[in-house]
Protein backbone atom coordinates (compact mmCIF):
# COMPACT_ATOMS: atom_id res chain seq x y z
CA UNK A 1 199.38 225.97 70.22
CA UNK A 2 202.79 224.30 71.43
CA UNK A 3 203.19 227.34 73.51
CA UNK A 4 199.96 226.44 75.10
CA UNK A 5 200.75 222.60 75.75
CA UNK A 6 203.68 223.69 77.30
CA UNK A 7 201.98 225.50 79.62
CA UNK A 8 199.70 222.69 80.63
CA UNK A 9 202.74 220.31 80.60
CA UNK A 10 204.67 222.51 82.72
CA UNK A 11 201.70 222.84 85.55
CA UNK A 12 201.24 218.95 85.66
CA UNK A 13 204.72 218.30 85.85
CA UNK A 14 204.77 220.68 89.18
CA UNK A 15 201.50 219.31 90.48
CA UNK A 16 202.85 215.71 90.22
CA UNK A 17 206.21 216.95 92.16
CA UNK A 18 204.62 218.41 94.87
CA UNK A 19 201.93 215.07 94.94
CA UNK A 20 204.79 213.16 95.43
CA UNK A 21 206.45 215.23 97.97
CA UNK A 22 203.42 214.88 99.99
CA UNK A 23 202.36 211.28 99.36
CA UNK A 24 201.08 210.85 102.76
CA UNK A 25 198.70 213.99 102.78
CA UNK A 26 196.95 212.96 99.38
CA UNK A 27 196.92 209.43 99.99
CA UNK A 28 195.00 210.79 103.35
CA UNK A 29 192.42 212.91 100.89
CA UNK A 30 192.58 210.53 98.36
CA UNK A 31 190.99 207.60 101.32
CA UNK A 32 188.73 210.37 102.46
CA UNK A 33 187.31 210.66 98.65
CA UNK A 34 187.55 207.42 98.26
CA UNK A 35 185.17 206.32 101.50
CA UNK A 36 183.06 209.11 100.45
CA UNK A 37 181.91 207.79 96.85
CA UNK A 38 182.02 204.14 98.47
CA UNK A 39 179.81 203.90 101.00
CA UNK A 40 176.66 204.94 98.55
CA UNK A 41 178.04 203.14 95.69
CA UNK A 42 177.85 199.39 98.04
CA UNK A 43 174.47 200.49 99.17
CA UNK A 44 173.49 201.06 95.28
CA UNK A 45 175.30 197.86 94.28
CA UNK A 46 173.67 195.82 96.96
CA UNK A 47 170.34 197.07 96.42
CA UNK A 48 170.65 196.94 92.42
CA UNK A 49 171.19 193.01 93.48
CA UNK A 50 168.63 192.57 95.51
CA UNK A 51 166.62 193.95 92.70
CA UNK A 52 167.55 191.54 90.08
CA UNK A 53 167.07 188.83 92.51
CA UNK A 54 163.31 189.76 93.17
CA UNK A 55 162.67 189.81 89.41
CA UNK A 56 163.99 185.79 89.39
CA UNK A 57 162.29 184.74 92.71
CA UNK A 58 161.15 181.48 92.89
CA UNK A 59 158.11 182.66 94.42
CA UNK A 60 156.74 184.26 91.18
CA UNK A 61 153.61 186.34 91.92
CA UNK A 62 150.31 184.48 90.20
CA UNK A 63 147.18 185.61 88.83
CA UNK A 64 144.16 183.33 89.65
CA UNK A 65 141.06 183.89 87.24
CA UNK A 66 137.96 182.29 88.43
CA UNK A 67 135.48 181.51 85.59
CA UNK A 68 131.71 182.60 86.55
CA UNK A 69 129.78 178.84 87.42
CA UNK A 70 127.29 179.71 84.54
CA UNK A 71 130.69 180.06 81.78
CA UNK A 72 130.35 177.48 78.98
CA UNK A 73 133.60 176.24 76.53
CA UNK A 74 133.09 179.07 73.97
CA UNK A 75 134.03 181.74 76.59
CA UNK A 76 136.77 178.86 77.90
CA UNK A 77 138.28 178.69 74.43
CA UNK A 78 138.52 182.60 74.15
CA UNK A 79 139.98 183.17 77.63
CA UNK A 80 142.58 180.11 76.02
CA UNK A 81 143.38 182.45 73.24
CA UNK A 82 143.65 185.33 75.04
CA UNK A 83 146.67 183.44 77.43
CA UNK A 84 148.45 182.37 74.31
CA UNK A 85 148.30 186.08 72.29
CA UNK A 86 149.12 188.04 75.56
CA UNK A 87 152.64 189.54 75.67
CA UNK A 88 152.65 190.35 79.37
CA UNK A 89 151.66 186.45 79.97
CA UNK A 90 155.20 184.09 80.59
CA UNK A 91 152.88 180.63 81.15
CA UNK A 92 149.50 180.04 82.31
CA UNK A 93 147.54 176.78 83.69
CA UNK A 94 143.76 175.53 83.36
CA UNK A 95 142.06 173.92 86.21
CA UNK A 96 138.44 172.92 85.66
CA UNK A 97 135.56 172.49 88.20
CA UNK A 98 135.31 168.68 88.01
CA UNK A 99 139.13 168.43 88.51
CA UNK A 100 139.17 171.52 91.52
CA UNK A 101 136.37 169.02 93.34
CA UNK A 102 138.14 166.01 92.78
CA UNK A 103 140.82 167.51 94.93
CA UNK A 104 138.70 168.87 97.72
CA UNK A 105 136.96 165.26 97.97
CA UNK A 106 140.43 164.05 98.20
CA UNK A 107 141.60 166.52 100.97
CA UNK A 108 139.26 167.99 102.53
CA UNK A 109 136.41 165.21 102.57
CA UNK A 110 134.25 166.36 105.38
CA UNK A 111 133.88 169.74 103.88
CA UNK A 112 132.94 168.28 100.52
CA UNK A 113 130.05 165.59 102.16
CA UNK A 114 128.77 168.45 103.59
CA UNK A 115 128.23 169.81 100.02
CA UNK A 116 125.57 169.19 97.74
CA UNK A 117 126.82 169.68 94.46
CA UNK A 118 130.30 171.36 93.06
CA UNK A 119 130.45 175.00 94.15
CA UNK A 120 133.86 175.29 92.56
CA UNK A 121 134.34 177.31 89.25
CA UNK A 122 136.75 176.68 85.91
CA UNK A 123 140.04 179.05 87.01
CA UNK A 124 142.96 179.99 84.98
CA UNK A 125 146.17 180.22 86.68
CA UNK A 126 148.88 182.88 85.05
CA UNK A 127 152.51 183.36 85.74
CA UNK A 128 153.07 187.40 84.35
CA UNK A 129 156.46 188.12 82.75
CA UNK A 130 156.77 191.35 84.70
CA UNK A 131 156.85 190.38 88.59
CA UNK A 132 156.11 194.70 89.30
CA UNK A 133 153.39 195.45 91.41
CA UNK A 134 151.93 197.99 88.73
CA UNK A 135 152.61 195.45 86.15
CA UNK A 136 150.73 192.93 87.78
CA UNK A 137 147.67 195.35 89.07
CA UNK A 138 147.15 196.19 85.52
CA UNK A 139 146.88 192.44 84.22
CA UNK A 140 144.59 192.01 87.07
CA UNK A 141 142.48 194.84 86.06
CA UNK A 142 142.26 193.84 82.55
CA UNK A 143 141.72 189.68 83.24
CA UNK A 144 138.60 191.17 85.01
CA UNK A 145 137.30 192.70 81.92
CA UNK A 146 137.03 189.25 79.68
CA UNK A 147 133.94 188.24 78.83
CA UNK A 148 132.95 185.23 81.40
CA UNK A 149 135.38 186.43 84.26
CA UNK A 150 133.80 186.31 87.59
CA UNK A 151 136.47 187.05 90.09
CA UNK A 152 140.34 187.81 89.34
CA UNK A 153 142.93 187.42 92.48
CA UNK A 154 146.36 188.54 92.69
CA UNK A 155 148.78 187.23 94.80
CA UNK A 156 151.54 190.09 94.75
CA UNK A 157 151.84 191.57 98.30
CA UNK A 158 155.26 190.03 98.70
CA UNK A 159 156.23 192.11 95.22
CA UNK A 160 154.84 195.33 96.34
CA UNK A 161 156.31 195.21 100.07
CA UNK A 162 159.47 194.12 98.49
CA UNK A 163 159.55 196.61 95.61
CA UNK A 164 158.25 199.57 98.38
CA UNK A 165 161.54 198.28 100.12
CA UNK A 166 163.61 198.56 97.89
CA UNK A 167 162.61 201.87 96.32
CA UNK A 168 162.90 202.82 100.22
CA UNK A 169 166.72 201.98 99.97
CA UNK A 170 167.16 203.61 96.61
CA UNK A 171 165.98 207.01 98.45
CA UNK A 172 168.10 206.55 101.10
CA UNK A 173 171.60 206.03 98.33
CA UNK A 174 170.31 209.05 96.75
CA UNK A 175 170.00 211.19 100.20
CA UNK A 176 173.26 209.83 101.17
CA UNK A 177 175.31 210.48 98.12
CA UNK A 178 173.78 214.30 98.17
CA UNK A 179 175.06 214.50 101.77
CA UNK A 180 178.25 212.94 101.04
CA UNK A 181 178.89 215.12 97.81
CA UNK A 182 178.02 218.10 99.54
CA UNK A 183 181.02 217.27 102.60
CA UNK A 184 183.18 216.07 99.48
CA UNK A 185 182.88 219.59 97.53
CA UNK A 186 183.98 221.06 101.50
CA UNK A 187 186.40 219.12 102.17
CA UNK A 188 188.29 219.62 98.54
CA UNK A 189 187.70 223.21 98.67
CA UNK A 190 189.33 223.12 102.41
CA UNK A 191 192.23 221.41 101.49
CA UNK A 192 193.02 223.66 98.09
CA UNK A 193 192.39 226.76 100.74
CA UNK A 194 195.16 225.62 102.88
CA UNK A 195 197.37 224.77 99.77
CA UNK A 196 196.85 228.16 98.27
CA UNK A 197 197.39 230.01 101.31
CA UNK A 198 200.55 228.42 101.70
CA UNK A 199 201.44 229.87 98.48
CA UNK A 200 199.47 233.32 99.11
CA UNK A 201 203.15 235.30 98.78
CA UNK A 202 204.05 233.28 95.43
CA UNK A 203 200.03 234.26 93.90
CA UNK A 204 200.60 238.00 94.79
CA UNK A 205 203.69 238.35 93.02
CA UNK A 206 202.87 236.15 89.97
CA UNK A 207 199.51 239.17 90.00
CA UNK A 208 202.05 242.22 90.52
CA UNK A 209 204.11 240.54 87.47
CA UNK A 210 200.67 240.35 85.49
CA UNK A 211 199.39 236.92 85.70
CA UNK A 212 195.84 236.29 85.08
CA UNK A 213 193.56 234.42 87.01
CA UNK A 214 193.21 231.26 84.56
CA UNK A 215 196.66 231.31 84.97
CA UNK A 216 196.53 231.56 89.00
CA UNK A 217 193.63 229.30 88.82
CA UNK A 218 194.55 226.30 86.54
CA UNK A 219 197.11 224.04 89.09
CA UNK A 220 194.46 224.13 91.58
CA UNK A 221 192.00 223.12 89.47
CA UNK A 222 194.06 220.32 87.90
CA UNK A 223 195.04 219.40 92.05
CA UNK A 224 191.46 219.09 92.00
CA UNK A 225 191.04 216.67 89.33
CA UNK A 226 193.86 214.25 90.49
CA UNK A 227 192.23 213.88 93.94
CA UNK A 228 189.09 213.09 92.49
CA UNK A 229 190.59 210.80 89.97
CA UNK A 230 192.93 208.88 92.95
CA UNK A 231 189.71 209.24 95.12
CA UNK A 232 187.68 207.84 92.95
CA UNK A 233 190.50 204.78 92.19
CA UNK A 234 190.26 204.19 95.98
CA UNK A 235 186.61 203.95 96.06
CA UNK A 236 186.71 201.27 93.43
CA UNK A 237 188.97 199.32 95.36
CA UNK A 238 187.16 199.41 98.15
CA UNK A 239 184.04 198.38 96.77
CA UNK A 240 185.86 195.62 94.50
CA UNK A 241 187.05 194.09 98.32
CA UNK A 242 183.83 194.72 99.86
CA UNK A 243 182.03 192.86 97.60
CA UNK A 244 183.98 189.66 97.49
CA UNK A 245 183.80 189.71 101.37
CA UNK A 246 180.63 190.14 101.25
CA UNK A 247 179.93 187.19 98.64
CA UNK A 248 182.09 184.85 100.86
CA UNK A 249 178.99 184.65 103.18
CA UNK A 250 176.59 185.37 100.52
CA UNK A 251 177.69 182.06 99.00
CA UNK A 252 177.02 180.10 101.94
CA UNK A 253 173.82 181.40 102.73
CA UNK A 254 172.67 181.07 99.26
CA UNK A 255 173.52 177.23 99.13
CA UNK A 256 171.39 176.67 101.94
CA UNK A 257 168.77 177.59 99.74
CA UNK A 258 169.47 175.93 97.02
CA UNK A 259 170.93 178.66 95.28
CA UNK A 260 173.82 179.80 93.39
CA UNK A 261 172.99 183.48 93.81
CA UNK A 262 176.04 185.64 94.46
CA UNK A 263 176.10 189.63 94.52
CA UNK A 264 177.39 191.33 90.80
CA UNK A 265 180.63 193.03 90.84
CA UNK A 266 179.66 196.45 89.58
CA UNK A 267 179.56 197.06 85.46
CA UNK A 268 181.75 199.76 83.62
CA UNK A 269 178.88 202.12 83.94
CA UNK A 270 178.79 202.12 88.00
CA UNK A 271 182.79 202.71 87.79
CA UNK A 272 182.70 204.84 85.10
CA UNK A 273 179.92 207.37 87.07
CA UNK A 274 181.54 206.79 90.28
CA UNK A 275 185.10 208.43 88.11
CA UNK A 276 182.84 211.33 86.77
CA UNK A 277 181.18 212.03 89.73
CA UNK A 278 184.50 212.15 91.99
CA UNK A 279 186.17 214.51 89.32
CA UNK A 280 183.48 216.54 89.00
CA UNK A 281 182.83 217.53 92.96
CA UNK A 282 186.29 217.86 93.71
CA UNK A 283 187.13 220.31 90.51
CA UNK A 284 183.64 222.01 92.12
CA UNK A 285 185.28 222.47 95.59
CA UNK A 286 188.41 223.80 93.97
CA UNK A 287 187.09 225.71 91.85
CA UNK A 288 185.38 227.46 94.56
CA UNK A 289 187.67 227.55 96.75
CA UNK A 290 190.09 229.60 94.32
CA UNK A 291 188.08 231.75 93.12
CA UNK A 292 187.03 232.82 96.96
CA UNK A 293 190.65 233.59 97.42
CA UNK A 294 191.26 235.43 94.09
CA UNK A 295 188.12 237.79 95.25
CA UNK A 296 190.18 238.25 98.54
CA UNK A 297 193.60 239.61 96.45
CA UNK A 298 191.31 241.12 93.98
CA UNK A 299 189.23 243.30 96.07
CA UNK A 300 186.60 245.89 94.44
């Protein structure tokens, strides 16, 4: 067991040397990681954002139920109960006929003189607690099953263009981080292909003196990790400084509303993935990368 520490010990040490004898080069792959696992992580964080915002819009989608004219107050008090029992429901408001035509006398009088009588049903007005557009279709669909219902309206095409929008934009992070991996996991394995063929005389004769390939294989590997986890610290701090630019006119537009609305610095989760992620495809690209050249010394 210490024998095997040792071993680990003694490849870090060496892989830390020769980082720092080339600080320039791996603080150059290190920014290329980094910018890599950024740019999708600001479009996620941005989006993630706008996402919470849409679910506290002041413009909260409503449900109008319009009572049939013929509806009497028993089927009144059981739409009532129905509002106050439903868990989807965050606050609902009654109108009734004789107030509705009070109002159009008031504002639209020549429209109302040319009336006979009140063609204006009782209607229920309801605030959902879940602004989705499938949320909201489903309440709709259900209001216009209660007994004395005659016509249900929902005012949600702002949700669903701005849901469609921003499902849109979480496609588009998920294309781009596949693209980006993919040129992350080649340009790793590139750079641990150069390194180990400037070492290709010192692999052969640690093989001719019996080294294995673990043994061949592990520094590159561990190279691997450290760019991913420096690449991966450089992403973070780019995003940390993008952000708070970004909020700097965030902030001002948002007061012209009214607002105090700023974006979220990402949570432990976001950095925590981001880490994972940026280890992960670089140990990918050198692991392939090695074990492409260890087929080329080790030839069937």
């Amino acid at each position: 067991m210490k024998h095997w520490i040792n071993q680990h010990l003694q490849v870090w040490r060496q892989l830390l040397s020769r980082i720092w004898r080339n600080k320039l080069s791996t603080l150059m792959i290190w920014c290329v990681i980094g910018i890599a696992i950024c740019l999708p992580a600001v479009l996620y964080v941005i989006i993630d954002n706008l996402n919470q915002l849409a679910g506290q819009a002041k413009s909260e989608p409503q449900i109008s139920v319009f009572m049939k004219l013929d509806a009497d107050a028993t089927a009144l008090d059981e739409i009532r109960k129905k509002l106050k029992q439903h868990p989807g429901i965050a606050r609902h408001q009654f109108v009734s006929k004789e107030t509705a035509w009070q109002e159009m006398q008031e504002n639209n009088p020549d429209v109302a003189a040319s009336l006979k009588q009140n063609p204006l049903p009782d209607a229920f007005f309801l605030e959902p607690k879940d602004h989705a557009p499938a949320a909201i279709e489903q309440l709709q669909h259900e209001a216009e099953q209660w007994p004395g219902v005659g016509h249900v309206l929902a005012d949600a095409d702002w949700a669903k263009r701005l849901y469609a929008l921003l499902a849109l934009g979480k496609k588009a992070v998920l294309i781009l981080s596949l693209l980006l991996g993919f040129a992350l996991v080649a340009v790793i394995g590139n750079t641990i292909r150069l390194q180990i063929a400037t070492q290709r005389e010192e692999i052969e004769v640690a093989k001719l003196i019996g080294a294995t390939n673990g043994f061949i294989r592990r520094p590159f590997l561990y190279a691997g990790i450290m760019y991913g986890l420096g690449g991966s610290g450089i992403a973070l701090l780019c995003i940390y400084g993008i952000i708070t630019i970004f909020n700097l006119s965030v902030a001002e537009l948002a007061e012209l509303y009214g607002s105090s609305f700023i974006l979220a610095l990402p949570g432990w989760q976001l950095c925590l993935g981001m880490t994972v992620c940026a280890v992960v495809l670089a140990w990918l690209g050198s692991y392939i990368a090695v074990n492409r050249a260890l087929a080329r010394l080790n030839p069937k």
